[in-house]
N, C-alpha and C. Protein backbone atom coordinates (compact mmCIF):
# COMPACT_ATOMS: atom_id res chain seq x y z
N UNK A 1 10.19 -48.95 -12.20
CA UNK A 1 10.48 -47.78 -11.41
C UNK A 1 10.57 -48.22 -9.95
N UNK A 2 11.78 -47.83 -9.37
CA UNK A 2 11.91 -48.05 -8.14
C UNK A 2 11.73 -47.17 -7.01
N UNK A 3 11.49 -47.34 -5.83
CA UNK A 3 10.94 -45.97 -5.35
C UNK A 3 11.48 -46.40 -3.74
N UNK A 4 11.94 -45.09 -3.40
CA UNK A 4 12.47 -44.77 -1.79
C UNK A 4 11.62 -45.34 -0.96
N UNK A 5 12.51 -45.47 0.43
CA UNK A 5 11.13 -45.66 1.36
C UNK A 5 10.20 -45.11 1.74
N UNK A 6 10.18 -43.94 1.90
CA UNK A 6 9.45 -43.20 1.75
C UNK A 6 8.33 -42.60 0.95
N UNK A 7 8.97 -43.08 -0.24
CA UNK A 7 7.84 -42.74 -1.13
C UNK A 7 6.99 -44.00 -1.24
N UNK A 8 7.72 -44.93 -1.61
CA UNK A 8 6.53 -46.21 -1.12
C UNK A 8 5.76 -45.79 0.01
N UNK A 9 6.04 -45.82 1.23
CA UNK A 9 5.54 -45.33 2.22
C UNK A 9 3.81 -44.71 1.68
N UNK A 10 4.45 -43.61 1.62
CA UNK A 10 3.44 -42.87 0.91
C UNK A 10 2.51 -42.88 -0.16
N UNK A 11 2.77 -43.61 -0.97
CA UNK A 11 2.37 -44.27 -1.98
C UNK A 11 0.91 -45.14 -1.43
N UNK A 12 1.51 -45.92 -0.52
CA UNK A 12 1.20 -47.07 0.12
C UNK A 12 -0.40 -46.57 0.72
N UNK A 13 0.22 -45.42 1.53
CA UNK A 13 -0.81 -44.92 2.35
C UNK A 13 -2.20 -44.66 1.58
N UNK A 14 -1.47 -43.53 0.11
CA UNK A 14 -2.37 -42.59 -0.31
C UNK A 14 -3.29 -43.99 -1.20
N UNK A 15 -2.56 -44.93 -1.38
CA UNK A 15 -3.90 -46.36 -1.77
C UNK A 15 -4.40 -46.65 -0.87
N UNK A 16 -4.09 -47.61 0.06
CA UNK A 16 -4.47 -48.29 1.68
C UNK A 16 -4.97 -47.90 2.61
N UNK A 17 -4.71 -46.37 2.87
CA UNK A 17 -4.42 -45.28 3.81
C UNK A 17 -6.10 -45.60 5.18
N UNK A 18 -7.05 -45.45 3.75
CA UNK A 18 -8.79 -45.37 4.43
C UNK A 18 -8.65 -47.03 5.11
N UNK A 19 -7.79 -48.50 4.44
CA UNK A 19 -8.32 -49.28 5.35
C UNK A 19 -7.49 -49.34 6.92
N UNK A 20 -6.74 -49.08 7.23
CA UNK A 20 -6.15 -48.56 8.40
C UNK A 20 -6.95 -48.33 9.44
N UNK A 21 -7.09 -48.18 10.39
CA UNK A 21 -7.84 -48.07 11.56
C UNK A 21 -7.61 -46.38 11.94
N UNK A 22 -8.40 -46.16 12.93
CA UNK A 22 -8.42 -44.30 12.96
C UNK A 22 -7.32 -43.80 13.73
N UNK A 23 -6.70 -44.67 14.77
CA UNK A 23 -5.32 -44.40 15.39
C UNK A 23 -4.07 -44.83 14.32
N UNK A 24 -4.35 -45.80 13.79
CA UNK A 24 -3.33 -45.65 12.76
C UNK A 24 -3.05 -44.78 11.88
N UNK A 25 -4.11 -44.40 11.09
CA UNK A 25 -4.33 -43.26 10.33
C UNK A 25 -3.55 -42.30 11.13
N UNK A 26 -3.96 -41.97 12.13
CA UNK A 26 -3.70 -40.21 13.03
C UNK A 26 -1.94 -40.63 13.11
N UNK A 27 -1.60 -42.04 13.71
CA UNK A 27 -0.27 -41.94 13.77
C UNK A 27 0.81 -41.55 12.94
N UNK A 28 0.36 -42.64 11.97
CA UNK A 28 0.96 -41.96 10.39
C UNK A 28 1.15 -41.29 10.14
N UNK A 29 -0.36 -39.97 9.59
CA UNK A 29 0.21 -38.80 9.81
C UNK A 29 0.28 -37.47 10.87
N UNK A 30 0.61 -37.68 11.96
CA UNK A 30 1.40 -37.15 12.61
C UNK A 30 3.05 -37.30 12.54
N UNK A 31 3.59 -38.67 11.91
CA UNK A 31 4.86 -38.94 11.89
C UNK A 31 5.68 -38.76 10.33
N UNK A 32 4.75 -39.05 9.50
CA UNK A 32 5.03 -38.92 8.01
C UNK A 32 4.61 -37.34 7.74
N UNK A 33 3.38 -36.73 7.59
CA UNK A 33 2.79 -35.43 7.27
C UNK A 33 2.90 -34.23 7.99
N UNK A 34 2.86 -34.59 8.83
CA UNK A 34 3.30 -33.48 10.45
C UNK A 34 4.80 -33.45 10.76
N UNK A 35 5.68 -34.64 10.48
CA UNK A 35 6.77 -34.82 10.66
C UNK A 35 7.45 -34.51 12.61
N UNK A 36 6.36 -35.66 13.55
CA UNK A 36 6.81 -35.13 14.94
C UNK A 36 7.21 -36.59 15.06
N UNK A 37 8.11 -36.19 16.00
CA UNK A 37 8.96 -37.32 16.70
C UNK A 37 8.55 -38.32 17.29
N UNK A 38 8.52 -39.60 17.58
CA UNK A 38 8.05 -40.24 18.18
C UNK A 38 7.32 -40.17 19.61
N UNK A 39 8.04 -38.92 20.23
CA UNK A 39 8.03 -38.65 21.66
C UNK A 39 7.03 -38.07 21.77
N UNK A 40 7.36 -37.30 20.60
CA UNK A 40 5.97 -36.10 20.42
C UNK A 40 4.39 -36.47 19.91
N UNK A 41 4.56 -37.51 19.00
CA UNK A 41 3.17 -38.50 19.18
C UNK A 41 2.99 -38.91 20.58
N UNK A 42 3.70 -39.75 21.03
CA UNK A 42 3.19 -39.96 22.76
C UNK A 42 2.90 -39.31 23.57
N UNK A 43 3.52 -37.94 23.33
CA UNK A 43 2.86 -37.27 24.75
C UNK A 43 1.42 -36.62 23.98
N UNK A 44 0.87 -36.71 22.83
CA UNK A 44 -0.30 -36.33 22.43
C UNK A 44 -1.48 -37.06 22.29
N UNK A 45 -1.04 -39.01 22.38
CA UNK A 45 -1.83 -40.19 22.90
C UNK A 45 -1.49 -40.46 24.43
N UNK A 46 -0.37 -39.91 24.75
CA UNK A 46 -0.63 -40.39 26.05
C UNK A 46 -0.07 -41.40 26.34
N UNK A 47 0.94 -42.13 25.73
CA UNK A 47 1.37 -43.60 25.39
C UNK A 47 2.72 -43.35 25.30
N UNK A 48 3.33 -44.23 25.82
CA UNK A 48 5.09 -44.63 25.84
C UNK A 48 5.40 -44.59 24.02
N UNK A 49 6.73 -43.98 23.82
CA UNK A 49 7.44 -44.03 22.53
C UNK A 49 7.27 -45.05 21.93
N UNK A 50 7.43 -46.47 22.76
CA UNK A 50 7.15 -47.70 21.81
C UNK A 50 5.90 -48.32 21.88
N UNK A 51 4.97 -47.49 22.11
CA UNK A 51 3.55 -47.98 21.83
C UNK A 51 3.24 -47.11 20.41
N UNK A 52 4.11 -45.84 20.58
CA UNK A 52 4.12 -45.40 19.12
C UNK A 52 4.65 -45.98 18.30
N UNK A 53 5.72 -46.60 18.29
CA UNK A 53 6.38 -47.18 17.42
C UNK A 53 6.01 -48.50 16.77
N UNK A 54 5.53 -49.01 17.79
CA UNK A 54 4.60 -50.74 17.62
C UNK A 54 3.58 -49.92 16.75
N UNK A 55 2.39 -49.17 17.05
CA UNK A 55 1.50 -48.72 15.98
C UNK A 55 1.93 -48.15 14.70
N UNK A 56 2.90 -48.08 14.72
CA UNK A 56 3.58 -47.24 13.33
C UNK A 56 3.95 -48.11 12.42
N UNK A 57 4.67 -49.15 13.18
CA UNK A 57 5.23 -50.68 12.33
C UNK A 57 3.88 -51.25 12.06
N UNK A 58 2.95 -51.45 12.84
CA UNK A 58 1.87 -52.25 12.43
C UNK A 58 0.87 -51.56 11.51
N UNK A 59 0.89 -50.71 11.53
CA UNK A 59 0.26 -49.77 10.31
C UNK A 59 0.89 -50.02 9.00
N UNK A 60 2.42 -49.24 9.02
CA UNK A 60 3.24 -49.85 7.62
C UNK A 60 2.79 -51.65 7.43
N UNK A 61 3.19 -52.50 8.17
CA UNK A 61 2.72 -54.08 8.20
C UNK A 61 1.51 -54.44 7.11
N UNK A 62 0.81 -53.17 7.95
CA UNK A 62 -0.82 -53.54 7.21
C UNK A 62 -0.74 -52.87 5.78
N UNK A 63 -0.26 -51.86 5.22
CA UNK A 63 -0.14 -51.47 4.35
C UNK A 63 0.76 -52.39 3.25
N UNK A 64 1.50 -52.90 4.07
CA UNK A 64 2.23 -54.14 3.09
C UNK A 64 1.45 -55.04 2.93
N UNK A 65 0.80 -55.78 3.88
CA UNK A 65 0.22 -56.50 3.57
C UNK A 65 -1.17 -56.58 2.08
N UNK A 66 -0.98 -54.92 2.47
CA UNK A 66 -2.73 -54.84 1.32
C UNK A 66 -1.74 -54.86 -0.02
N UNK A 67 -0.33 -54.34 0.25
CA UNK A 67 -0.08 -54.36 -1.29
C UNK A 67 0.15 -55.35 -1.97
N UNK A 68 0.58 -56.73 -0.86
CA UNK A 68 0.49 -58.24 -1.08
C UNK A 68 -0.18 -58.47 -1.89
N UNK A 69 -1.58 -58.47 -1.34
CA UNK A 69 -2.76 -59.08 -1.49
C UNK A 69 -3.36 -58.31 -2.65
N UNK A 70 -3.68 -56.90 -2.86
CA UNK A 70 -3.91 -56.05 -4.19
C UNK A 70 -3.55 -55.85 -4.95
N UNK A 71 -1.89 -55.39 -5.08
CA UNK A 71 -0.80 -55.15 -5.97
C UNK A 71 -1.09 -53.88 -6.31
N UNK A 72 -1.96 -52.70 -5.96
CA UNK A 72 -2.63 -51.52 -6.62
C UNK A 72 -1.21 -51.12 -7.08
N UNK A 73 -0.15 -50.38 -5.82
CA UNK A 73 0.71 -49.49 -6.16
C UNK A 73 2.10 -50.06 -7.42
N UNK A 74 1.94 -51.56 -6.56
CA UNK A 74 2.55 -52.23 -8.43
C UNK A 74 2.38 -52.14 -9.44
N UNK A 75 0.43 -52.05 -9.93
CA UNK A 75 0.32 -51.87 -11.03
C UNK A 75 0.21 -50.42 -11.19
N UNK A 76 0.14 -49.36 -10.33
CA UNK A 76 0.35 -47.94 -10.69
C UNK A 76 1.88 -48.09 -11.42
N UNK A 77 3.00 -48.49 -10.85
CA UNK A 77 4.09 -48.29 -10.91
C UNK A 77 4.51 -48.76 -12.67
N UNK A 78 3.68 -50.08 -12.83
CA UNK A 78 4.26 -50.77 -13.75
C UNK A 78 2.99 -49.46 -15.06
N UNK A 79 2.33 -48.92 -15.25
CA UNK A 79 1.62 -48.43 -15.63
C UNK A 79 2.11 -47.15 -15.80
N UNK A 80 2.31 -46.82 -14.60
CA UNK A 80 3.37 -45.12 -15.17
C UNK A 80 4.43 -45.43 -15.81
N UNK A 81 5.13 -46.62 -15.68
CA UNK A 81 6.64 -47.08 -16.67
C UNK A 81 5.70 -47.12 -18.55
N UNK A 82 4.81 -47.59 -18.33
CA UNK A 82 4.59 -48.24 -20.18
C UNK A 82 4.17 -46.46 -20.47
N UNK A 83 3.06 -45.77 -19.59
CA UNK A 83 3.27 -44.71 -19.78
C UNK A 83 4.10 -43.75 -20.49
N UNK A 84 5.18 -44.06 -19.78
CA UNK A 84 6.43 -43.01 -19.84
C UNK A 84 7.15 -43.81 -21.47
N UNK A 85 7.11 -45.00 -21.62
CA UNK A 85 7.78 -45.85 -22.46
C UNK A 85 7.15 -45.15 -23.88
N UNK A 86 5.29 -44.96 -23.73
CA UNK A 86 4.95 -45.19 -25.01
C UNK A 86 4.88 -43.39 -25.31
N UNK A 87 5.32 -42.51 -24.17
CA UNK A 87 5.20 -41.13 -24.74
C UNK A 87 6.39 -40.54 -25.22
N UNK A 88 7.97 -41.69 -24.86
CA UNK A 88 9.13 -41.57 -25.51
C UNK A 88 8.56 -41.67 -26.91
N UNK A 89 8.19 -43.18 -27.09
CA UNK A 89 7.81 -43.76 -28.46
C UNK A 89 7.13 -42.30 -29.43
N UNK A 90 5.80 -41.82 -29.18
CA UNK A 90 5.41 -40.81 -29.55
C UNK A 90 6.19 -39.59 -30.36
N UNK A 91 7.16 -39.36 -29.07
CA UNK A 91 8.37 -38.61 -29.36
C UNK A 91 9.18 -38.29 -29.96
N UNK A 92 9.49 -39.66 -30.47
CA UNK A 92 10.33 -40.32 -31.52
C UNK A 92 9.59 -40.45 -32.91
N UNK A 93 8.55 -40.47 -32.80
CA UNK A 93 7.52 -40.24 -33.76
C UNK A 93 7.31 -39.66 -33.83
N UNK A 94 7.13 -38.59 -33.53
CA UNK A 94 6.78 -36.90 -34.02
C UNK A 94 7.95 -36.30 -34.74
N UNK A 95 8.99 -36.71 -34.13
CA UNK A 95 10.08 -36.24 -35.07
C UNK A 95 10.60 -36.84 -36.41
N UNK A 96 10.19 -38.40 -36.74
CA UNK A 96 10.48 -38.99 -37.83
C UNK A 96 9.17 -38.19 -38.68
N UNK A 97 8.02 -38.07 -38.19
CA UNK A 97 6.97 -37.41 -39.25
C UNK A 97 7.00 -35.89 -39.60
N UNK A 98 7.69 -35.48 -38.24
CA UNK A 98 7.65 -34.01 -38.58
C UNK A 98 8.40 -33.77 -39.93
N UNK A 99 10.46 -34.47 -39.57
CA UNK A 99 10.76 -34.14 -40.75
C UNK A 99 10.83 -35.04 -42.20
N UNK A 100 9.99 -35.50 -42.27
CA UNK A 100 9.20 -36.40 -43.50
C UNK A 100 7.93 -35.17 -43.83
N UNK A 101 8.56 -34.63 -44.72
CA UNK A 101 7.38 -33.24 -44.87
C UNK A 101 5.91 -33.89 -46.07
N UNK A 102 6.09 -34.80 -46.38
CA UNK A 102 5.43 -35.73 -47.28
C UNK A 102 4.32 -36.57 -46.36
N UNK A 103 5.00 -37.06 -45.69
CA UNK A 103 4.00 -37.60 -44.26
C UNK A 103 3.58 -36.51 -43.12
N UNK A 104 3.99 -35.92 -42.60
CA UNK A 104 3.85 -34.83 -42.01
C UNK A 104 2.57 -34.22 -42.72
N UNK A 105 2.39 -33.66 -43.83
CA UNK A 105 1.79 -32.40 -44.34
C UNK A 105 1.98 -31.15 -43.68
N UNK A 106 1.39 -29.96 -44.34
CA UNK A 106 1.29 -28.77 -43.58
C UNK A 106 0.55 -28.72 -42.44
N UNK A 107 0.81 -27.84 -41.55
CA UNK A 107 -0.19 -27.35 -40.59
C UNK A 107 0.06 -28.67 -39.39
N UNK A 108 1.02 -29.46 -39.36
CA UNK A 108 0.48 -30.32 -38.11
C UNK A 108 -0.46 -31.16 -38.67
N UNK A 109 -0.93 -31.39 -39.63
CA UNK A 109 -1.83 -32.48 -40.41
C UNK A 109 -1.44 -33.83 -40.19
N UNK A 110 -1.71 -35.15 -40.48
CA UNK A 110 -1.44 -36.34 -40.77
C UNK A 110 -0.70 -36.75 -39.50
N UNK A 111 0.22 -37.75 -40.08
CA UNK A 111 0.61 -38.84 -38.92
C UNK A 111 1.33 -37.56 -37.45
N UNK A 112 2.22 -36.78 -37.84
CA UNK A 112 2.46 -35.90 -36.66
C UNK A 112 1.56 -35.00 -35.99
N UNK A 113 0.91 -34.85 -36.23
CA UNK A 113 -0.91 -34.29 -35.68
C UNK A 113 -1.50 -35.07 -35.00
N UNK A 114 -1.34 -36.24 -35.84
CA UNK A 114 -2.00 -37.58 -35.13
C UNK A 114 -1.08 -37.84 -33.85
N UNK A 115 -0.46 -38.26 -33.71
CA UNK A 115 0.48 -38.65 -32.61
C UNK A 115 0.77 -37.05 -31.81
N UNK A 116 0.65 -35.88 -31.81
CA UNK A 116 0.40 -34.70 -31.29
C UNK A 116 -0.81 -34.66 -30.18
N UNK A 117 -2.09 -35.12 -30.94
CA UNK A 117 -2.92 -35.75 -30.22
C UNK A 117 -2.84 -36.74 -28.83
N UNK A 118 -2.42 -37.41 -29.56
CA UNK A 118 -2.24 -39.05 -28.95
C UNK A 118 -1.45 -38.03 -27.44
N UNK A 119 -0.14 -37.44 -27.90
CA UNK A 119 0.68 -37.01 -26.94
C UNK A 119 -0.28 -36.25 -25.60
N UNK A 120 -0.91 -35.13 -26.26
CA UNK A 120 -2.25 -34.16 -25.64
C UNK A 120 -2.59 -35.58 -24.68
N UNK A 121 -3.33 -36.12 -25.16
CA UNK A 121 -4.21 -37.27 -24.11
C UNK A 121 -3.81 -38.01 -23.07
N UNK A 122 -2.02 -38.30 -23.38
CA UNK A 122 -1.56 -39.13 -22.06
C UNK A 122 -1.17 -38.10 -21.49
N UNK A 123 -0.70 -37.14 -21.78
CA UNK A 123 -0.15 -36.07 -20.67
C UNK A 123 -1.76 -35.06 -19.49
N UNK A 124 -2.91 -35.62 -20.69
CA UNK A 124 -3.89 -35.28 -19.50
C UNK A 124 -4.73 -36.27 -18.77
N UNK A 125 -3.90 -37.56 -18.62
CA UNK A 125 -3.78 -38.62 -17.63
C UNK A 125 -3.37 -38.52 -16.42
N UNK A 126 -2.26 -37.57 -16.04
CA UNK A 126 -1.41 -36.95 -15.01
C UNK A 126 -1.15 -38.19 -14.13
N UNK A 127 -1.28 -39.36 -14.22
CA UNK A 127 -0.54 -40.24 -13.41
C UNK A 127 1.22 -40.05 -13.38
């Protein structure tokens, strides 16, 4: 799964976000969550546009860097893919058992019950 800049971005943050420093943090979101202009962060630190902008890059920087070094939002990413892979699979299985009325049984019984289940449990994973 590939993901915008933005949503990396964000992504990034909502892992990394706490090791950031407290002006970084505030910059961020004022520019990502608040959605104000560069100008408009500065006149609220008090600081030239590209002292905002240097803190903004060096914030994202640092956030790359942790994903270097951690990989968290990689393995979220690669984790919501097998996710998504094995609740197709499921899917596909519920329907070969459903209409196999022999395997199936009544009532949602046996292997399509079973995998009904299975389905219930990753979907209350909510990743």
């Amino acid at each position: 799964m590939k993901f915008d800049d933005v949503t990396r971005q964000s992504l990034l943050y909502d892992f990394y976000g706490e090791l950031l420093t407290d002006r970084q943090k505030e910059v961020m979101e004022l520019y990502n969550e608040e959605n104000l202009s560069l100008a408009e962060i500065a006149e609220e630190f008090g600081i030239s546009r590209q002292g905002v902008h240097d803190a903004l890059h060096k914030a994202q920087k640092a956030l790359e860097e942790y994903e270097r070094k951690l990989g968290l939002v990689e393995r979220f990413s690669a984790t919501r893919a097998a996710i998504d892979s094995i609740s197709a699979e499921i899917d596909g299985a519920i329907s070969m058992a459903a209409a196999d009325r022999s395997v199936s049984g009544a009532g949602g019984s046996g292997v399509a019950g079973c995998l009904r289940h299975i389905r219930s449990e990753i979907e209350q994973l909510e990743i």
